[in-house]
N, C-alpha and C. Protein backbone atom coordinates (compact mmCIF):
# COMPACT_ATOMS: atom_id res chain seq x y z
N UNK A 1 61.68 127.13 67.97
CA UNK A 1 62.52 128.06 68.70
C UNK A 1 63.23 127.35 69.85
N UNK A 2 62.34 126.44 70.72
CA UNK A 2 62.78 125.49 71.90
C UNK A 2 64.55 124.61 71.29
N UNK A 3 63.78 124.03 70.22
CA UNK A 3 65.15 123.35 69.48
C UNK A 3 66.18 124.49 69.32
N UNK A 4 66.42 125.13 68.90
CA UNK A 4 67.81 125.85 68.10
C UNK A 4 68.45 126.23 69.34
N UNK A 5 67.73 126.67 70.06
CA UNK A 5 67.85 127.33 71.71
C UNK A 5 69.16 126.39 72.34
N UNK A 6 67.89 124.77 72.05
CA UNK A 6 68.91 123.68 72.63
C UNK A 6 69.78 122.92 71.83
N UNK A 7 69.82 123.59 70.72
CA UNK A 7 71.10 123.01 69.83
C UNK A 7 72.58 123.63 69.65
N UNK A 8 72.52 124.71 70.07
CA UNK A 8 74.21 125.36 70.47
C UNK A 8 74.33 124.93 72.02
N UNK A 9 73.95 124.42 73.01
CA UNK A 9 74.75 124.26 74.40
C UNK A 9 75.18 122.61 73.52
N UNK A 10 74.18 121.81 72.78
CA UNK A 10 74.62 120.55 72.48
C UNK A 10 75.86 120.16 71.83
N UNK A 11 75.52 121.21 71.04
CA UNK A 11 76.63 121.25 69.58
C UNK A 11 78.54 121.72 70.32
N UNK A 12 78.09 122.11 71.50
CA UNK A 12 79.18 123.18 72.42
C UNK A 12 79.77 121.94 73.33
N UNK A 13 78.51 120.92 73.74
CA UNK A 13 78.72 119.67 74.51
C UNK A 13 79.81 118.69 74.27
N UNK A 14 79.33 118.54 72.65
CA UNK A 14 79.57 117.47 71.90
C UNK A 14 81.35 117.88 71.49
N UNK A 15 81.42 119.35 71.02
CA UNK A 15 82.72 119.56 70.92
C UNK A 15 84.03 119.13 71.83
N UNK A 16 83.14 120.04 73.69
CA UNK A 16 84.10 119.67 74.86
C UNK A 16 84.40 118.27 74.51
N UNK A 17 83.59 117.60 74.64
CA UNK A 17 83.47 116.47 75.19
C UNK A 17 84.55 115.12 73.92
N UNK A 18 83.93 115.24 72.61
CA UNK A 18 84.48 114.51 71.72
C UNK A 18 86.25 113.71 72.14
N UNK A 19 87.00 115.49 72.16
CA UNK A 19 88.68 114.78 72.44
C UNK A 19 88.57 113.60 73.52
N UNK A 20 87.66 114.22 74.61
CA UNK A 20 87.97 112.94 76.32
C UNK A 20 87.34 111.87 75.61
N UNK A 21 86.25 111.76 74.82
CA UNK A 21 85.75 110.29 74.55
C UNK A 21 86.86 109.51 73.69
N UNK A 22 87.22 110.50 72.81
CA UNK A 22 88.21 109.84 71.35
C UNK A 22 89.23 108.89 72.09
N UNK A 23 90.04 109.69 73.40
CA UNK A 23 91.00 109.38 73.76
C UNK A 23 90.34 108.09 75.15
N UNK A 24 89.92 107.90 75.39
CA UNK A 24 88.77 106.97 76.60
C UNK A 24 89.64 105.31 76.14
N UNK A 25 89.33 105.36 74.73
CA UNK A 25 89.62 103.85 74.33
C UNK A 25 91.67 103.28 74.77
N UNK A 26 92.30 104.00 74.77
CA UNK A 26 93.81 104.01 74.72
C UNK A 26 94.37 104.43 75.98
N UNK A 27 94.37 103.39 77.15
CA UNK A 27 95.37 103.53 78.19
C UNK A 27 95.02 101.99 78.19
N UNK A 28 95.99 101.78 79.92
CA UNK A 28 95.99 100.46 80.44
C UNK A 28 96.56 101.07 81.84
N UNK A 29 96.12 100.07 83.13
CA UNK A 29 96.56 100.12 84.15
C UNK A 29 98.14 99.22 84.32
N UNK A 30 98.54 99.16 85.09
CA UNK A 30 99.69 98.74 85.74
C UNK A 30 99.91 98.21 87.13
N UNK A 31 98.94 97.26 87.86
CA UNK A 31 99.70 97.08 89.46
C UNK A 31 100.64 96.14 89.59
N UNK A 32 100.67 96.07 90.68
CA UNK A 32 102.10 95.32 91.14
C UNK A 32 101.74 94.32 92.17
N UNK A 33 102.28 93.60 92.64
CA UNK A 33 101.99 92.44 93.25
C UNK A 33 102.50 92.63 94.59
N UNK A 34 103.55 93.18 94.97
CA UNK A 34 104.03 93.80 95.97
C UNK A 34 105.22 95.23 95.23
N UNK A 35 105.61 95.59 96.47
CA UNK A 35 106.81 96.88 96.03
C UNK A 35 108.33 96.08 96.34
N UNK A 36 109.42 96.82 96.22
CA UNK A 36 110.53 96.52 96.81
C UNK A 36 110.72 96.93 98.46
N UNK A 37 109.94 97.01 99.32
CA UNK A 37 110.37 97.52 100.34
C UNK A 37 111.26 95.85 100.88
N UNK A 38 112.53 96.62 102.02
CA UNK A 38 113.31 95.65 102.65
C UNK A 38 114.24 94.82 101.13
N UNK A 39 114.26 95.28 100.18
CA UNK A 39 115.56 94.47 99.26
C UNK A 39 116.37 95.10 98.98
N UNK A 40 117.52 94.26 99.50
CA UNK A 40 118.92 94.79 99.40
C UNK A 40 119.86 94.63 97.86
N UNK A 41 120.46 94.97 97.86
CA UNK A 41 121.33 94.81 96.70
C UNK A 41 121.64 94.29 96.42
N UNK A 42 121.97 93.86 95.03
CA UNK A 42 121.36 92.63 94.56
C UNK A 42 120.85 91.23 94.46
N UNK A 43 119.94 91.32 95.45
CA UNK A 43 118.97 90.76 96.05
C UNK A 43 117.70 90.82 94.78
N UNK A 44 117.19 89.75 94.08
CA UNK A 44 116.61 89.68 92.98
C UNK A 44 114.62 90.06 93.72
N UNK A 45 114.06 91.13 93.46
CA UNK A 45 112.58 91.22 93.45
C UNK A 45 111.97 90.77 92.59
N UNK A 46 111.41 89.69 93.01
CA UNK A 46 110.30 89.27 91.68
C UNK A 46 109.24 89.90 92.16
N UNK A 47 108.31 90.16 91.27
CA UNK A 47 107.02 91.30 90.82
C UNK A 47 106.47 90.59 89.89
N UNK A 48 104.92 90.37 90.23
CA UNK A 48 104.00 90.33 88.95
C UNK A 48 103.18 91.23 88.45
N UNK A 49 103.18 91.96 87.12
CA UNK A 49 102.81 92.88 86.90
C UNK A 49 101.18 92.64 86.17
N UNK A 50 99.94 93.45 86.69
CA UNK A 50 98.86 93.39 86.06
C UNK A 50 98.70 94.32 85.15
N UNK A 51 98.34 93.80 83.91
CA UNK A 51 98.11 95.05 83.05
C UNK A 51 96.99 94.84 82.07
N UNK A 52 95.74 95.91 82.85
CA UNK A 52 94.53 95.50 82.25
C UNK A 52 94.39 96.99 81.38
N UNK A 53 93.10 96.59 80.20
CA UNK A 53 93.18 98.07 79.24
C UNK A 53 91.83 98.15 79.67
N UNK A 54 91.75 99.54 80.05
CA UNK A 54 90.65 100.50 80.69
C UNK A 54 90.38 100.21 82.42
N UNK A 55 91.62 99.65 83.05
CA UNK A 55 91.54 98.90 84.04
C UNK A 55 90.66 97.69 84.53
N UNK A 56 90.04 96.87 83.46
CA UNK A 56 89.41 96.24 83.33
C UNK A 56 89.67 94.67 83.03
N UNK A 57 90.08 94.72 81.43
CA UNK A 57 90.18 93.46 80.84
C UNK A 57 91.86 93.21 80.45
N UNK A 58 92.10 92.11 81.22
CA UNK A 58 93.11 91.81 81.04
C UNK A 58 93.68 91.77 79.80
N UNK A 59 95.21 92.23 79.47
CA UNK A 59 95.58 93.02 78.36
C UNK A 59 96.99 91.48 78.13
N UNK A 60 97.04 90.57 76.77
CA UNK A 60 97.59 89.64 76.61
C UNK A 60 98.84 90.52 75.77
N UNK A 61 99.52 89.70 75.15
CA UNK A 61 100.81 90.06 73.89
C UNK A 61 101.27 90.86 73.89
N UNK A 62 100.84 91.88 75.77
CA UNK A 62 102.27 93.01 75.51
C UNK A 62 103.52 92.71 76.04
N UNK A 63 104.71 93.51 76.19
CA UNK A 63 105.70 93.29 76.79
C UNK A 63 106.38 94.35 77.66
N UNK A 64 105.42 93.99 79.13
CA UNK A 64 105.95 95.40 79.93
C UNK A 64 107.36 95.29 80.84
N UNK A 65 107.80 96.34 81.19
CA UNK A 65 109.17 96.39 81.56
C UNK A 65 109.00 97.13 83.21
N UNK A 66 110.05 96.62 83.97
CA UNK A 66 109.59 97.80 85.11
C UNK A 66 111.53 98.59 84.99
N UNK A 67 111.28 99.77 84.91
CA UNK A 67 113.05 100.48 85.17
C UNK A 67 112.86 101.38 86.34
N UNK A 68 113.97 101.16 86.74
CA UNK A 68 114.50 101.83 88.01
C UNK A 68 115.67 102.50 88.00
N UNK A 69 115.83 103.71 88.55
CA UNK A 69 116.53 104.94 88.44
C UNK A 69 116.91 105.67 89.84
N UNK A 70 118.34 106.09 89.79
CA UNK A 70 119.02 106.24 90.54
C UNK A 70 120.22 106.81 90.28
N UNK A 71 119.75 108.50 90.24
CA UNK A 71 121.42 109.49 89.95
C UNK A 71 121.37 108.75 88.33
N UNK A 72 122.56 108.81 87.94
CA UNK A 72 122.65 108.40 86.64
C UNK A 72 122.82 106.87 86.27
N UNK A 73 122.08 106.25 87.28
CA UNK A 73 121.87 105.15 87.12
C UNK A 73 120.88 104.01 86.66
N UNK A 74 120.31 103.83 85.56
CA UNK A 74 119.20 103.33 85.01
C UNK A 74 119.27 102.11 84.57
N UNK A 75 118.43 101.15 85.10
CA UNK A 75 118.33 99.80 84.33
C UNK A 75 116.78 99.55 84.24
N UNK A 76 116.42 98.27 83.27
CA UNK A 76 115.49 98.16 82.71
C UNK A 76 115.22 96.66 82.81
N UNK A 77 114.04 96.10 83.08
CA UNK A 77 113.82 94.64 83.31
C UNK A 77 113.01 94.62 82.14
N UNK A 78 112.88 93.58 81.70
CA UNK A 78 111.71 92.72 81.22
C UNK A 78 110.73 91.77 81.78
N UNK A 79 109.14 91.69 81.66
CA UNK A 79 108.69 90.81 82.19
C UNK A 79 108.10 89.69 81.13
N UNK A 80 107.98 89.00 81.66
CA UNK A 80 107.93 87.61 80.96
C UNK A 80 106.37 87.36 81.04
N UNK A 81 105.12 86.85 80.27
CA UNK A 81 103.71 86.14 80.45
C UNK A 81 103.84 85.24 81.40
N UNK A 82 102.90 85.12 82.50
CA UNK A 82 103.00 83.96 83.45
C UNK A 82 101.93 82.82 83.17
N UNK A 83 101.19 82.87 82.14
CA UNK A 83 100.37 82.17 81.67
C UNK A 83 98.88 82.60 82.14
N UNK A 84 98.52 83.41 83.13
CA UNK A 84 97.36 83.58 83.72
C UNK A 84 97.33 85.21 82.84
N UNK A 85 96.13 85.53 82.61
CA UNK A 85 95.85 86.41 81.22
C UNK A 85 95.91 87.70 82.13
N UNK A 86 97.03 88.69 81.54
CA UNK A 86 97.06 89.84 81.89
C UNK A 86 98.24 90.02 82.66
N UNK A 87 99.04 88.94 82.95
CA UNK A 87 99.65 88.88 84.50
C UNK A 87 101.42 88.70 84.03
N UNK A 88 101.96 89.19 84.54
CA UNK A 88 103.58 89.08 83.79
C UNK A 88 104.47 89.34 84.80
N UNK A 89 105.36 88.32 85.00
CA UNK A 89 106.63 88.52 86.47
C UNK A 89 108.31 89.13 85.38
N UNK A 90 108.31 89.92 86.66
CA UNK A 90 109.90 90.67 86.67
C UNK A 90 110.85 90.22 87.64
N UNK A 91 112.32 89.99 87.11
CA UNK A 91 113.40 89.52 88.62
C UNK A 91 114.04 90.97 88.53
N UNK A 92 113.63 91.43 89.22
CA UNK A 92 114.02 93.10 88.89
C UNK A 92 115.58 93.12 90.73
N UNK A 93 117.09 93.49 89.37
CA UNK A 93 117.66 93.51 90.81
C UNK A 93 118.32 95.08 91.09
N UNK A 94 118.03 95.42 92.30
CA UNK A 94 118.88 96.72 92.43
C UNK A 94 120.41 97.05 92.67
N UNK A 95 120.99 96.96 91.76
CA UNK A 95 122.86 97.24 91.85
C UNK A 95 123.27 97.53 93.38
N UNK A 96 122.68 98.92 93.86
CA UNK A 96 123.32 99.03 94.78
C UNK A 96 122.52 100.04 95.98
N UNK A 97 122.80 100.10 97.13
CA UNK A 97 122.26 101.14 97.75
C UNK A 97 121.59 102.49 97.57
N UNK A 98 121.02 102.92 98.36
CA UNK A 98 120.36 104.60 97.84
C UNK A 98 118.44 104.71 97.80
N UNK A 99 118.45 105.79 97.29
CA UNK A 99 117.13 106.00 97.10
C UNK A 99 116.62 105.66 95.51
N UNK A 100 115.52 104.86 94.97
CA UNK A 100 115.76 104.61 93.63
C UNK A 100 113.97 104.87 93.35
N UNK A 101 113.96 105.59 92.31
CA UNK A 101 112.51 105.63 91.92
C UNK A 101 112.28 104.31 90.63
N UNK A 102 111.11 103.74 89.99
CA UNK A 102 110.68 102.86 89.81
C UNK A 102 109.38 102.58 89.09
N UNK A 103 108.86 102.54 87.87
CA UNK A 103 107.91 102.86 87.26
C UNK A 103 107.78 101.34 86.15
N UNK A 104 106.73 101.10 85.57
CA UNK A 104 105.91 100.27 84.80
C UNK A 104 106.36 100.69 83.66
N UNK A 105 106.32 100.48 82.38
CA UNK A 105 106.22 100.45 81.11
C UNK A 105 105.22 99.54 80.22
N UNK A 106 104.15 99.86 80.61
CA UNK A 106 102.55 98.57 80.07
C UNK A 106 103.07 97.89 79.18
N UNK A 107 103.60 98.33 78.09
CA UNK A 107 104.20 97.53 76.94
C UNK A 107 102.82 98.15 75.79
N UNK A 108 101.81 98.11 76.29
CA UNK A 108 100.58 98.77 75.29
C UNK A 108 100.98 100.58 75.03
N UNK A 109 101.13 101.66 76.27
CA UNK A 109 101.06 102.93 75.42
C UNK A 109 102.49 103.35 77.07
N UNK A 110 103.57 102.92 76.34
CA UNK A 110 104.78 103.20 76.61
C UNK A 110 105.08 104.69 77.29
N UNK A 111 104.59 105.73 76.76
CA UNK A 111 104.22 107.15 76.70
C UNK A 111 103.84 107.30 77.84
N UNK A 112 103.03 106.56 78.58
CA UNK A 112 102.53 107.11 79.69
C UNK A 112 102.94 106.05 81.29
N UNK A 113 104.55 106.04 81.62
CA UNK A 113 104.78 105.15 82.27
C UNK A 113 103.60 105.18 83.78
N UNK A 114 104.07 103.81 84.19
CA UNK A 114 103.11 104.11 85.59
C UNK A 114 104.19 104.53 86.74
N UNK A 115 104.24 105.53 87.33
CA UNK A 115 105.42 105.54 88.58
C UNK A 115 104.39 105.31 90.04
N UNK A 116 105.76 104.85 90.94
CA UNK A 116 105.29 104.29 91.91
C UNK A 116 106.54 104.95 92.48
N UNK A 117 105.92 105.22 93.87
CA UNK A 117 106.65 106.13 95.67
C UNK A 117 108.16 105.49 95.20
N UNK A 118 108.75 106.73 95.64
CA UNK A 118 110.55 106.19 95.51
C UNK A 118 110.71 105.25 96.68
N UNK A 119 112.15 104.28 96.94
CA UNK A 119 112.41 103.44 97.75
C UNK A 119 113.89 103.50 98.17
N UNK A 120 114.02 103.24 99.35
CA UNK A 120 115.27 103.28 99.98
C UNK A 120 115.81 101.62 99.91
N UNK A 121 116.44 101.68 98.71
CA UNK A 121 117.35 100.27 98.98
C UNK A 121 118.65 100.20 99.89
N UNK A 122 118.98 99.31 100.97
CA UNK A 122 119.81 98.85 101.37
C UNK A 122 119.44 97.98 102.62
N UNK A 123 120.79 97.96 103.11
CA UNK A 123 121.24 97.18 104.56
C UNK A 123 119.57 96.35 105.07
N UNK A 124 118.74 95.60 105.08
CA UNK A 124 117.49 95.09 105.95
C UNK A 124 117.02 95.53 106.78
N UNK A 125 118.23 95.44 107.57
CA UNK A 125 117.91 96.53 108.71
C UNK A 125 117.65 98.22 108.95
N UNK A 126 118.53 98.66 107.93
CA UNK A 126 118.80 99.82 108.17
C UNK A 126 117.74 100.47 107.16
N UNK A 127 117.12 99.70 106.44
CA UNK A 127 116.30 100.24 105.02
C UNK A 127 115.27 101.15 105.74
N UNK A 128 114.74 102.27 105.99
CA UNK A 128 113.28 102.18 106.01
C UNK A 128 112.53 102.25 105.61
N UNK A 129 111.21 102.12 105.71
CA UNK A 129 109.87 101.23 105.12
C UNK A 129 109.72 102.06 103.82
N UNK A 130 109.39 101.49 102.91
CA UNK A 130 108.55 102.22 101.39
C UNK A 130 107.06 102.19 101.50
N UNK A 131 106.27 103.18 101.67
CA UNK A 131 105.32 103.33 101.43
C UNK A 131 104.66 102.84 100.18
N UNK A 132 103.95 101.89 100.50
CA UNK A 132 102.86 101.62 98.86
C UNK A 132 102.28 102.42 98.44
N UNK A 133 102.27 102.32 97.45
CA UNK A 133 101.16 103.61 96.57
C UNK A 133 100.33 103.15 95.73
N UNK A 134 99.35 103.82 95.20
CA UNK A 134 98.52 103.21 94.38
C UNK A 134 98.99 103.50 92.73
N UNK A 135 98.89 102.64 91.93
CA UNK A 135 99.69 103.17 91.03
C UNK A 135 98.53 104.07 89.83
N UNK A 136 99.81 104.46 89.21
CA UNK A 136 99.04 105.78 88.55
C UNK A 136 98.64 104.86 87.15
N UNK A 137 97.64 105.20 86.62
CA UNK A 137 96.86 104.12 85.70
C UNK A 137 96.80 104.80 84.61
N UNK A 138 97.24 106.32 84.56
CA UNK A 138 97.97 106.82 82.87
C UNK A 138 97.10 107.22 81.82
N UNK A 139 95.09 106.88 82.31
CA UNK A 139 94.17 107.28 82.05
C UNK A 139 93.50 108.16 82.43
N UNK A 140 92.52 108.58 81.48
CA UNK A 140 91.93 110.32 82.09
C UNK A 140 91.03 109.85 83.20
N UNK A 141 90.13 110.94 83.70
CA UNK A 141 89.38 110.95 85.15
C UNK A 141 87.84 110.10 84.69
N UNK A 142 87.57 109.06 85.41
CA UNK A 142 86.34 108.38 84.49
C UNK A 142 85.00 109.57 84.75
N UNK A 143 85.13 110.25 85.98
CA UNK A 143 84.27 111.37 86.38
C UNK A 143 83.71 112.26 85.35
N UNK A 144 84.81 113.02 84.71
CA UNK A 144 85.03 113.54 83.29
C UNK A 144 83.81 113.01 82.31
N UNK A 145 84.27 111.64 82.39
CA UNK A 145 83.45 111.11 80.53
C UNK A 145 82.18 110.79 81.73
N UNK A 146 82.11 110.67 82.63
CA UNK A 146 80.27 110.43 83.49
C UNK A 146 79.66 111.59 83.37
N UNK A 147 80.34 112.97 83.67
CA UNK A 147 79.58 113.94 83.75
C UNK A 147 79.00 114.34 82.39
N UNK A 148 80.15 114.15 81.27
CA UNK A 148 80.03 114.11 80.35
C UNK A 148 78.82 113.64 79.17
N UNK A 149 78.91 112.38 79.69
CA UNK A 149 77.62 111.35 79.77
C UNK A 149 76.24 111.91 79.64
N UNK A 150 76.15 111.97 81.23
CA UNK A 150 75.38 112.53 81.56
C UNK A 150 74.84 114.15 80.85
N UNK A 151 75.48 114.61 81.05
CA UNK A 151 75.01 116.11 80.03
C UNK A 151 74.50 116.31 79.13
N UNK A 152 75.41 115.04 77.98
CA UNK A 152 75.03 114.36 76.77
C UNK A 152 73.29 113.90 76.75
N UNK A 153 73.09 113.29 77.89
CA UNK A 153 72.04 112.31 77.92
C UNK A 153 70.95 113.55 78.06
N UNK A 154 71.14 114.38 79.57
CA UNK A 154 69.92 115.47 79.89
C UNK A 154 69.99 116.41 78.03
N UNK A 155 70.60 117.07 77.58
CA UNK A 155 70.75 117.52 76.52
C UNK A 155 69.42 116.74 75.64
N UNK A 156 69.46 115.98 75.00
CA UNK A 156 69.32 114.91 74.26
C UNK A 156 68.14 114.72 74.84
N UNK A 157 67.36 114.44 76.05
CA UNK A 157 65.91 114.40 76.42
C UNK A 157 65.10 115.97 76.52
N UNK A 158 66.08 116.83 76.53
CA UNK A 158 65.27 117.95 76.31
C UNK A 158 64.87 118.48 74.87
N UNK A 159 65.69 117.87 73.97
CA UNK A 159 65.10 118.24 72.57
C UNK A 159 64.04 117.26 72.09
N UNK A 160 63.78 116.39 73.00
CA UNK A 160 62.66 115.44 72.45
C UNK A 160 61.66 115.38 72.71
């Protein structure tokens, strides 16, 4: 009777839970090496981009891009392997003055760009500061698959 009792909250567990695990294996992070704050137009930013899968292990043979956007203005860089595993530089240049937002493309799951705080390009002087941000890593909450875990685990010692 103890068992069956504790085999529908499990069976109920295992359901929630399955999609967040399935999907656990398929993201990648994105940081940056610095931001554009203070570059003027076309004034070339080089950026090295990290891109590890599960934020972890450095992620080789992709080909990430950083684009930047502005009114109907969009361009797209490529970054190049820098030889150190995971790690890839951009000469990313901004056309022209304004406010321009600015995001990652991992090159692994495209779908889920990384964006980063918009930036005021111009004049050196006149620019002001861009706030860094932390970038968005395009993966679910690791909290999620812990609690998850965990539930799994207490579950699982009470039927035994």
């Amino acid at each position: 009777m103890r068992r069956s009792l504790l085999l529908f909250p499990l069976v109920l567990l295992i359901a929630l839970g399955a999609p967040a695990l399935a999907g656990a294996g398929g993201f990648a992070t994105a940081g940056l090496s610095s931001t554009p704050e203070g570059v003027v137009p076309g004034q070339p930013w080089n950026v090295d981009i990290t891109v590890l899968q599960h934020g972890r292990t450095p992620l080789e043979g992709v080909s990430p891009r950083v684009v930047i956007n502005s009114g109907d203005t969009r361009r797209e860089f490529a970054a190049e392997a820098t030889g150190e595993p995971g790690v890839y530089r951009a000469e990313v240049v901004f056309p022209s003055a304004g406010r321009w937002d600015y995001q990652v493309l991992d090159g692994f799951i495209d779908e889920s760009p990384h964006s980063f705080p918009a930036v005021e390009i111009g004049d050196a002087a006149a620019a002001p500061a861009a706030r860094p941000g932390a970038p968005d890593d395009g993966g679910i909450a690791s909290g999620w698959l812990w609690g998850a875990g965990a539930a799994l685990a207490l579950a699982l010692a009470l039927l035994a």
